[in-house]
PDB file of N, CA and C in Angstrom:
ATOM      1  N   UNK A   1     192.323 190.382  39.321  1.00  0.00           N
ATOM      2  CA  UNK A   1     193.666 190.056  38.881  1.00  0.00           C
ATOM      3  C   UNK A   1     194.628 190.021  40.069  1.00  0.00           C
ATOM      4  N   UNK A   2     194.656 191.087  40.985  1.00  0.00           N
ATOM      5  CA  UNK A   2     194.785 191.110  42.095  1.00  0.00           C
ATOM      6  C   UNK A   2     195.385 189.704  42.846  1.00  0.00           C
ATOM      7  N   UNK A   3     193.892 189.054  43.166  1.00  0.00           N
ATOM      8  CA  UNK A   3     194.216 187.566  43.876  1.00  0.00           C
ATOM      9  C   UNK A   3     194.426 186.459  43.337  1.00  0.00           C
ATOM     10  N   UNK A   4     194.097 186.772  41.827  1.00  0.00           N
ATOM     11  CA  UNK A   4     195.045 185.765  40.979  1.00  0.00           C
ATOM     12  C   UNK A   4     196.674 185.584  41.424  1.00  0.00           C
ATOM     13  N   UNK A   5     197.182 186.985  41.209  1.00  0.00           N
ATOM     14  CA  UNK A   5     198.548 186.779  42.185  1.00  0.00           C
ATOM     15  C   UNK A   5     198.849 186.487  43.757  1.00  0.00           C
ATOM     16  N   UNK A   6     197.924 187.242  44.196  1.00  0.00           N
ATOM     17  CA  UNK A   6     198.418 186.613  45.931  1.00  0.00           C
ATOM     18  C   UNK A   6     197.986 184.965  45.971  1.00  0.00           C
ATOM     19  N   UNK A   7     196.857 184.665  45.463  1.00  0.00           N
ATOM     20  CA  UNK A   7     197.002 182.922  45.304  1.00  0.00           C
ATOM     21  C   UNK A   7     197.969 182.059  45.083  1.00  0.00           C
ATOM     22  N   UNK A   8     198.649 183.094  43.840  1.00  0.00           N
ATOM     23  CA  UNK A   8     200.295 182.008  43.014  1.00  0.00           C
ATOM     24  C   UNK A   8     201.111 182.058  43.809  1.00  0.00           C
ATOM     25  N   UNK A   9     201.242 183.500  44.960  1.00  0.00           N
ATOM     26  CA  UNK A   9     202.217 183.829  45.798  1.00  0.00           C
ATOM     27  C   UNK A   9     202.198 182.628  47.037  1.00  0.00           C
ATOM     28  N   UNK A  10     200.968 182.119  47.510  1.00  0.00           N
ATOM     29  CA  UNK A  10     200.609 181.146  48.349  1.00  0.00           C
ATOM     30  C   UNK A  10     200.925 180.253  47.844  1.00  0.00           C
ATOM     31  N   UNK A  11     200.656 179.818  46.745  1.00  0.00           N
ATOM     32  CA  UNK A  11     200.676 178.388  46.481  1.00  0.00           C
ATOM     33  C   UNK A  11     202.165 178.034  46.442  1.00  0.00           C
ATOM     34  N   UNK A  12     202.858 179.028  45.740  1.00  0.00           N
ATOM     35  CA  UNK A  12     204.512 179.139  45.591  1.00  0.00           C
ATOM     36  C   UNK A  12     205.061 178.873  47.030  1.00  0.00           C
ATOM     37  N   UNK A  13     204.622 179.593  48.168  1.00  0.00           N
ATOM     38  CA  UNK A  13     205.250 179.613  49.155  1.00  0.00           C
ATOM     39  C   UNK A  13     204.813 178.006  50.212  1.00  0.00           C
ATOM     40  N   UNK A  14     204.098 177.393  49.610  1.00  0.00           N
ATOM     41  CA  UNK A  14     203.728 175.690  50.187  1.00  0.00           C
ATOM     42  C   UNK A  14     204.527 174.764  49.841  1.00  0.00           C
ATOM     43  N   UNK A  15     205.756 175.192  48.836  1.00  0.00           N
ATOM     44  CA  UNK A  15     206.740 173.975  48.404  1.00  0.00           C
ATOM     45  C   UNK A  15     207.547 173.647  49.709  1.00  0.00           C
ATOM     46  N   UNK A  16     207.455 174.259  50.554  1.00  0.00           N
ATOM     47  CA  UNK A  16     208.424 173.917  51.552  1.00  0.00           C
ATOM     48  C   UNK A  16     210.170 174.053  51.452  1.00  0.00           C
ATOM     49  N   UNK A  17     211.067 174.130  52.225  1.00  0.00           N
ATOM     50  CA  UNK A  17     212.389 173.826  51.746  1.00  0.00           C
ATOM     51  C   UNK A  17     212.523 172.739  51.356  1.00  0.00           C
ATOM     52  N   UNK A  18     213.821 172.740  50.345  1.00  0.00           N
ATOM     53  CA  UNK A  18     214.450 171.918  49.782  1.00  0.00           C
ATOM     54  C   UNK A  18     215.468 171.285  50.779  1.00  0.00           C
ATOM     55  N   UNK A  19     215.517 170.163  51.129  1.00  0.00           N
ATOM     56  CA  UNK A  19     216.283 169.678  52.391  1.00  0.00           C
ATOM     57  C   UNK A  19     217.491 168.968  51.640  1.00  0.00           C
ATOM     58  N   UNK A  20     218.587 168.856  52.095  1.00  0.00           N
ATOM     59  CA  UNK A  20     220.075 168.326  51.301  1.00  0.00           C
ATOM     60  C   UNK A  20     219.561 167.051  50.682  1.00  0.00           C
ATOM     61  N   UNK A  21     218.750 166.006  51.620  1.00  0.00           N
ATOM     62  CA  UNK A  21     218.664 164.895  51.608  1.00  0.00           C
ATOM     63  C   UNK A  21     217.651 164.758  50.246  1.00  0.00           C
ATOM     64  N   UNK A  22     217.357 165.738  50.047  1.00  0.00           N
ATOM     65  CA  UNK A  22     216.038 165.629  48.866  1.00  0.00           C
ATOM     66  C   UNK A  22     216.912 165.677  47.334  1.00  0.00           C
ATOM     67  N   UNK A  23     217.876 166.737  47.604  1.00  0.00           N
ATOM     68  CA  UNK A  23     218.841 166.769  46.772  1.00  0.00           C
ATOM     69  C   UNK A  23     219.487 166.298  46.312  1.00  0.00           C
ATOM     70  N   UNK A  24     219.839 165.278  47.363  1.00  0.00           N
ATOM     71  CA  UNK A  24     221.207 164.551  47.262  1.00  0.00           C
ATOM     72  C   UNK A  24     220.200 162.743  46.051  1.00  0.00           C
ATOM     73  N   UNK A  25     218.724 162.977  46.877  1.00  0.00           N
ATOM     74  CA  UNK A  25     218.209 161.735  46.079  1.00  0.00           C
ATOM     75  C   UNK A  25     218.116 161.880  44.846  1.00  0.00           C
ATOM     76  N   UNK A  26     217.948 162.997  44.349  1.00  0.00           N
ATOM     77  CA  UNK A  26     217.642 163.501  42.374  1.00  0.00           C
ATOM     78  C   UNK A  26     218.649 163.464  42.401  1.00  0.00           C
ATOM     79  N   UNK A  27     219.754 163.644  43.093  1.00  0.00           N
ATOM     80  CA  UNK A  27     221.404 163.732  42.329  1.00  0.00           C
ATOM     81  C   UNK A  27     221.622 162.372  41.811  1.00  0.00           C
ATOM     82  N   UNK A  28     221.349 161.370  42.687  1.00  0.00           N
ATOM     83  CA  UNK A  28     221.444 159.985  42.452  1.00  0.00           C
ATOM     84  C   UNK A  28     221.090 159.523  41.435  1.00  0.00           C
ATOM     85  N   UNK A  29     220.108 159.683  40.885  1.00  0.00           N
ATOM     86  CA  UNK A  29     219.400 159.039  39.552  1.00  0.00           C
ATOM     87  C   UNK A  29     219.986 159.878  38.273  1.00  0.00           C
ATOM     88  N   UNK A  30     221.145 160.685  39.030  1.00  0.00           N
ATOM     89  CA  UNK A  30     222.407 160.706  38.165  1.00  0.00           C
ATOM     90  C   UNK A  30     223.505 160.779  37.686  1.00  0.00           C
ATOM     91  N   UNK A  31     223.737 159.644  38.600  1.00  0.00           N
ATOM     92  CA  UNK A  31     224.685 158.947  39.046  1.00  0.00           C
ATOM     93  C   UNK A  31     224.784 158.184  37.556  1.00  0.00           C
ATOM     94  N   UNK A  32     225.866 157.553  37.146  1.00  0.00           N
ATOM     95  CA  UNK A  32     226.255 156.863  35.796  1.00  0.00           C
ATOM     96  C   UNK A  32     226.137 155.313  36.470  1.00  0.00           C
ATOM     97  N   UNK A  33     226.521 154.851  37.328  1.00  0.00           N
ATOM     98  CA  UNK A  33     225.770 153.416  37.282  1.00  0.00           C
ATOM     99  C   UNK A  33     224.526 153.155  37.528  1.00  0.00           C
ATOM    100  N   UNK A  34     223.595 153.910  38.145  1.00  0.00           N
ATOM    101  CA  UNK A  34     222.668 153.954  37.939  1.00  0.00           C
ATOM    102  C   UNK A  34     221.641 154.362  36.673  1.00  0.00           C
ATOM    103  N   UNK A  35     222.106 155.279  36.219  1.00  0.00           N
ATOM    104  CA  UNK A  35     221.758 155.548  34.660  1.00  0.00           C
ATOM    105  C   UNK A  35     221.689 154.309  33.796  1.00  0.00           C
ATOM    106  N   UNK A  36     223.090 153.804  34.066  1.00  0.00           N
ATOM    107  CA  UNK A  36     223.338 152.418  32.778  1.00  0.00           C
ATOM    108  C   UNK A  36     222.448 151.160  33.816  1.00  0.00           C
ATOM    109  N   UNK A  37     222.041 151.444  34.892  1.00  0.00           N
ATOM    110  CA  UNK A  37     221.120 150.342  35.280  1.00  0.00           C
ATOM    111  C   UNK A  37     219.699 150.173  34.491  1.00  0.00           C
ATOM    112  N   UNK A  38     219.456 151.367  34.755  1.00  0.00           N
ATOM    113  CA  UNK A  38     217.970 152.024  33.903  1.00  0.00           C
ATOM    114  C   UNK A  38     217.713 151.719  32.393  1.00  0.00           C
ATOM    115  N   UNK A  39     218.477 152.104  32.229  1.00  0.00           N
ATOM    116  CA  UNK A  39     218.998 151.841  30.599  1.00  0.00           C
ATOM    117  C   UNK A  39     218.700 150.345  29.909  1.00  0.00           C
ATOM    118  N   UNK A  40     219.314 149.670  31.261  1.00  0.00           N
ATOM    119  CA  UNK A  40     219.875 148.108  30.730  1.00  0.00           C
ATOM    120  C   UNK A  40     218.615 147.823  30.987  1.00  0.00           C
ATOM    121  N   UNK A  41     217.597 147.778  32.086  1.00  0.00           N
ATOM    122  CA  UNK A  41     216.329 147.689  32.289  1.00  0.00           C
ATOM    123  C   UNK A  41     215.307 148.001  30.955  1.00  0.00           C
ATOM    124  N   UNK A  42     215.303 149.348  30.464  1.00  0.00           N
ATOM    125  CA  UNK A  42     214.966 149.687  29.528  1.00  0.00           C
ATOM    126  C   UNK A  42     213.383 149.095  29.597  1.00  0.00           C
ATOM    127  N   UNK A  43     212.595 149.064  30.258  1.00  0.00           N
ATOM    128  CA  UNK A  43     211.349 149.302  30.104  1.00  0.00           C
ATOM    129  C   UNK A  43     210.579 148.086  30.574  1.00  0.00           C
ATOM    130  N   UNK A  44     211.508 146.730  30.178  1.00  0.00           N
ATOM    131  CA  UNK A  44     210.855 145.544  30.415  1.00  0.00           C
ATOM    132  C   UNK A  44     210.623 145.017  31.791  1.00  0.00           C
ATOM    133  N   UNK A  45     209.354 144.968  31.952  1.00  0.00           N
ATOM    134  CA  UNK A  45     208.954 144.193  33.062  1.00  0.00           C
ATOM    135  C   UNK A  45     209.456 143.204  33.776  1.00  0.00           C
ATOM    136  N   UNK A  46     210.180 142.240  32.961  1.00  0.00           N
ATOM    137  CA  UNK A  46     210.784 141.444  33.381  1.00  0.00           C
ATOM    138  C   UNK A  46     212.255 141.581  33.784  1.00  0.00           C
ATOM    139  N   UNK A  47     213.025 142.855  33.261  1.00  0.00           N
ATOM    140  CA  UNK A  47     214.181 143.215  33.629  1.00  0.00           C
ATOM    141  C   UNK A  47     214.202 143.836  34.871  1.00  0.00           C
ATOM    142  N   UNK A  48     213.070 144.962  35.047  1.00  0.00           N
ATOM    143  CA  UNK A  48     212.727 145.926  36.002  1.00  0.00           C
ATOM    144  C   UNK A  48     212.907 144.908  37.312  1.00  0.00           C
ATOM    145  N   UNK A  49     212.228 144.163  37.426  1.00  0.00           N
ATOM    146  CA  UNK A  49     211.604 143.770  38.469  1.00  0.00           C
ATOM    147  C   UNK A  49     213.366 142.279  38.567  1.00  0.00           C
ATOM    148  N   UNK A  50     213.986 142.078  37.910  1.00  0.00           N
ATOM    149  CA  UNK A  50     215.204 141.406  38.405  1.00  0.00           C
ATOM    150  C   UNK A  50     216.148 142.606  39.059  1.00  0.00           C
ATOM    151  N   UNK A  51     216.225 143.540  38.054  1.00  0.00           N
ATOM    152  CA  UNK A  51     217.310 144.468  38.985  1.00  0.00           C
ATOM    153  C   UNK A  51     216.618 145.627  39.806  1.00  0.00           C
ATOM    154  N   UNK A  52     215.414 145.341  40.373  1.00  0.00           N
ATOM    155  CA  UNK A  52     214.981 146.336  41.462  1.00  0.00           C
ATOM    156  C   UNK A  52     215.915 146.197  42.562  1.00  0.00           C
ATOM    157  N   UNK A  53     216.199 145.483  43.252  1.00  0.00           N
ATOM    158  CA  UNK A  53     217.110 145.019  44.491  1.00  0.00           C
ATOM    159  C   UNK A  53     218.367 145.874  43.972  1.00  0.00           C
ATOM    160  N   UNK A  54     219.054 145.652  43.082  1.00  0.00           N
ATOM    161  CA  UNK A  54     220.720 146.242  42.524  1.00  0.00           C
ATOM    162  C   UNK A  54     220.069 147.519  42.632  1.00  0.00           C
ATOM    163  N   UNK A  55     219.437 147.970  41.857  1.00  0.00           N
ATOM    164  CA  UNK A  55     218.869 149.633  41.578  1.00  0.00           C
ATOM    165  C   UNK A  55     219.085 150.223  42.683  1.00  0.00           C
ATOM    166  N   UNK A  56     218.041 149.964  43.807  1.00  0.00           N
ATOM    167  CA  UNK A  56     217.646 150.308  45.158  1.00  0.00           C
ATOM    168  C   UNK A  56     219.288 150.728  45.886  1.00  0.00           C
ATOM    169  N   UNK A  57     220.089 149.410  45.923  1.00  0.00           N
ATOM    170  CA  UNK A  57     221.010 149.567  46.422  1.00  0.00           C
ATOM    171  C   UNK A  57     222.260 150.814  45.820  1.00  0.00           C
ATOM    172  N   UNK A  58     222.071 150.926  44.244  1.00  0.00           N
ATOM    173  CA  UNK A  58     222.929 151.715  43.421  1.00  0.00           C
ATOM    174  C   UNK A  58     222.384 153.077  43.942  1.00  0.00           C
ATOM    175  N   UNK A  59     221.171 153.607  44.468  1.00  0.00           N
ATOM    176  CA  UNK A  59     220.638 154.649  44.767  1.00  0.00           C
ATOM    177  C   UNK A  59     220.794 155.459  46.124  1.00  0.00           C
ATOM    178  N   UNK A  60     220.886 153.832  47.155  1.00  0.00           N
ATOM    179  CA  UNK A  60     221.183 154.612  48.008  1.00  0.00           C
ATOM    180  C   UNK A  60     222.792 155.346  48.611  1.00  0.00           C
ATOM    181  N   UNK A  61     223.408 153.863  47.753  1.00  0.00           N
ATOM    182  CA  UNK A  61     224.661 154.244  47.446  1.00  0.00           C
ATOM    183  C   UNK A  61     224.956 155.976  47.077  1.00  0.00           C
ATOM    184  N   UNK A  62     224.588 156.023  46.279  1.00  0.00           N
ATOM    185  CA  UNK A  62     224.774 157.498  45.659  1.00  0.00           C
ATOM    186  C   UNK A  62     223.972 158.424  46.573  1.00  0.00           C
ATOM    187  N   UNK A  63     222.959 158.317  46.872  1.00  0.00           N
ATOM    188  CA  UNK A  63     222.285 159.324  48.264  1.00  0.00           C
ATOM    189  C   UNK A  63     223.556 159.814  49.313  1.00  0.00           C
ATOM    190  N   UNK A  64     223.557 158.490  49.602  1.00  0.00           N
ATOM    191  CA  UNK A  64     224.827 158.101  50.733  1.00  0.00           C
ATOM    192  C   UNK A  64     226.327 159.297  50.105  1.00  0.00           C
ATOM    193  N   UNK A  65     226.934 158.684  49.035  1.00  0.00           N
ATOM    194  CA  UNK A  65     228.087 159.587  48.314  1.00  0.00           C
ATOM    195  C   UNK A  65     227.744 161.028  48.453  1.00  0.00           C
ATOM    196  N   UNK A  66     226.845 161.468  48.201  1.00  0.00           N
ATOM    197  CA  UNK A  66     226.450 163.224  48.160  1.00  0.00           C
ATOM    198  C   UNK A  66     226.331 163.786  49.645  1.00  0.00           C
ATOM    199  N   UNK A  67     225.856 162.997  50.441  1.00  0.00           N
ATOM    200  CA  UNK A  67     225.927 163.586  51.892  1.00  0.00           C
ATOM    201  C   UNK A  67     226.649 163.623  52.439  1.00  0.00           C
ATOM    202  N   UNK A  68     227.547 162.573  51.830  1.00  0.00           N
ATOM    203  CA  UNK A  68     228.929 162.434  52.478  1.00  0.00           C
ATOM    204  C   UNK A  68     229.488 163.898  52.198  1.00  0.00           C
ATOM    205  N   UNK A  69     229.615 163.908  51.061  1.00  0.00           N
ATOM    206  CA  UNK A  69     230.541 164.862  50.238  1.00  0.00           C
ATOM    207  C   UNK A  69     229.761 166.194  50.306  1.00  0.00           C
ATOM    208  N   UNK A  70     228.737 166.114  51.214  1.00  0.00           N
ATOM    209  CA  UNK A  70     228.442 168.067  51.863  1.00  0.00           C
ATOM    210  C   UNK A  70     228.829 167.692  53.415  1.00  0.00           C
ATOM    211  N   UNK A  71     229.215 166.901  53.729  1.00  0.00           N
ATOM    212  CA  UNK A  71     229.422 166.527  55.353  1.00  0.00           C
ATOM    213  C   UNK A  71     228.237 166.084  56.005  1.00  0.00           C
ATOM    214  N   UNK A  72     227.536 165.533  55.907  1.00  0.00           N
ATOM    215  CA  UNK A  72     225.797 165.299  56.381  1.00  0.00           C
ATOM    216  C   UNK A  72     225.302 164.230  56.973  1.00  0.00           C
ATOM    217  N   UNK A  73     226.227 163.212  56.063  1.00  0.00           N
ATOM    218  CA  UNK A  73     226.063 161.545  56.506  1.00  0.00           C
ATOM    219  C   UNK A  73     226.770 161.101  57.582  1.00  0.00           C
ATOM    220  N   UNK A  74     226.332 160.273  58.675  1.00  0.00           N
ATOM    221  CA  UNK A  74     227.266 159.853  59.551  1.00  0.00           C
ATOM    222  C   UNK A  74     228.615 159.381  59.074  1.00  0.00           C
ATOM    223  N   UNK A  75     229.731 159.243  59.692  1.00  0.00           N
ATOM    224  CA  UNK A  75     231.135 158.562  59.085  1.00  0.00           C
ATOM    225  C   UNK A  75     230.624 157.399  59.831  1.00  0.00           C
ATOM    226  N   UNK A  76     231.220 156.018  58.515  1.00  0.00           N
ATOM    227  CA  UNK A  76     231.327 154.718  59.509  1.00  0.00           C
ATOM    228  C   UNK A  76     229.862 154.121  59.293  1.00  0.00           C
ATOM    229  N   UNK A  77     229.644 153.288  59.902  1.00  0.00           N
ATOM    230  CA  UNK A  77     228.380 152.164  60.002  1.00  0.00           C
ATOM    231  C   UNK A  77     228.592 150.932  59.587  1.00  0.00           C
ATOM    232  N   UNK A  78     227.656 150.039  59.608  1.00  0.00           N
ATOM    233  CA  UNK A  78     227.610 149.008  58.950  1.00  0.00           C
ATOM    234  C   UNK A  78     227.305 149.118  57.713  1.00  0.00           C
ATOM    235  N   UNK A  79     228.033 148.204  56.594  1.00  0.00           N
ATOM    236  CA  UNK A  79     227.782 148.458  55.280  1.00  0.00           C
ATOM    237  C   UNK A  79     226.699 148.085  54.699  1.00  0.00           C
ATOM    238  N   UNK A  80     225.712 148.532  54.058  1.00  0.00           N
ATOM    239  CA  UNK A  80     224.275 147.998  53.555  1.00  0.00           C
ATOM    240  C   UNK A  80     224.758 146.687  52.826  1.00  0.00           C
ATOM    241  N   UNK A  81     223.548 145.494  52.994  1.00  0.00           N
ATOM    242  CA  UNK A  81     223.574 144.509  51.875  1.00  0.00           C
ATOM    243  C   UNK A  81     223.784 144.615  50.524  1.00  0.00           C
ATOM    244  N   UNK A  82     224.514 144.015  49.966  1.00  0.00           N
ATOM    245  CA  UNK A  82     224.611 144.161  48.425  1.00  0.00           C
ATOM    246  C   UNK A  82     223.739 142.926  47.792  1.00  0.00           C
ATOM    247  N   UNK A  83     222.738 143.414  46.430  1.00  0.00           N
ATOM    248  CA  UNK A  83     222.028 142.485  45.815  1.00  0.00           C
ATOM    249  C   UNK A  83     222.788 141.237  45.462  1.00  0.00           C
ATOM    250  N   UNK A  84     222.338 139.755  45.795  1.00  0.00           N
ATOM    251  CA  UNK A  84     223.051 139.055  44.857  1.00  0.00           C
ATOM    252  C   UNK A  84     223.467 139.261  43.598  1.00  0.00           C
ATOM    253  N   UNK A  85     222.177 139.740  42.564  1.00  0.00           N
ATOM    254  CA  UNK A  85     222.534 139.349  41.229  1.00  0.00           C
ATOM    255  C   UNK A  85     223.101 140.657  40.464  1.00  0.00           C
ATOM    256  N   UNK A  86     224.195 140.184  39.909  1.00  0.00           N
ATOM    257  CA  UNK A  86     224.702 142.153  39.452  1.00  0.00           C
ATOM    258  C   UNK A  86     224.377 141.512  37.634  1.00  0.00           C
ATOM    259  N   UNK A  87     224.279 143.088  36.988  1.00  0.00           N
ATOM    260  CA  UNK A  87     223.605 142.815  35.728  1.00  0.00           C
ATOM    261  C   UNK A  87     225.830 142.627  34.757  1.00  0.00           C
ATOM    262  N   UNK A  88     225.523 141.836  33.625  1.00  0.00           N
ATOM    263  CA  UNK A  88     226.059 141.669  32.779  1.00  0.00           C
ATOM    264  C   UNK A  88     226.962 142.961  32.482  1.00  0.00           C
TER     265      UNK A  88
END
């Protein structure tokens, strides 16, 4: 029983830290325009794959917003491409 626990204790201790940037990406996917992207997608193959490009960009967007807003992200840059096609 013993090394039943020091095993869980190991295995527990292999998650590694949690880095801002890891954080800041799950924060994103909940984010509200991104949510209502997902949504509008809603499962279909054929939606998925038109607003992958918008998605991508709505995500990093929001990555981007959270690092900002712990101080993390550079100030300034060039602004990422925006997808042509925005959804309805």
């Amino acid at each position: 029983m013993r090394g039943l626990w020091l095993c869980l204790l190991l295995l527990a201790a292999c998650g590694g830290p949690d880095t801002p940037e890891a954080a800041c990406a799950r924060q994103a996917n909940d984010d509200p325009e991104v949510h209502r992207l997902v949504m509008l997608s809603g499962g279909t193959p054929y939606l998925q794959q038109k607003y992958e490009g918008e998605l991508a960009y709505l995500r990093r967007e929001a990555t981007l917003r959270c690092l900002r807003s712990r101080g993390l992200a550079p100030p300034g840059g060039v602004e990422s491409r925006k997808p042509l096609e925005t959804p309805p």
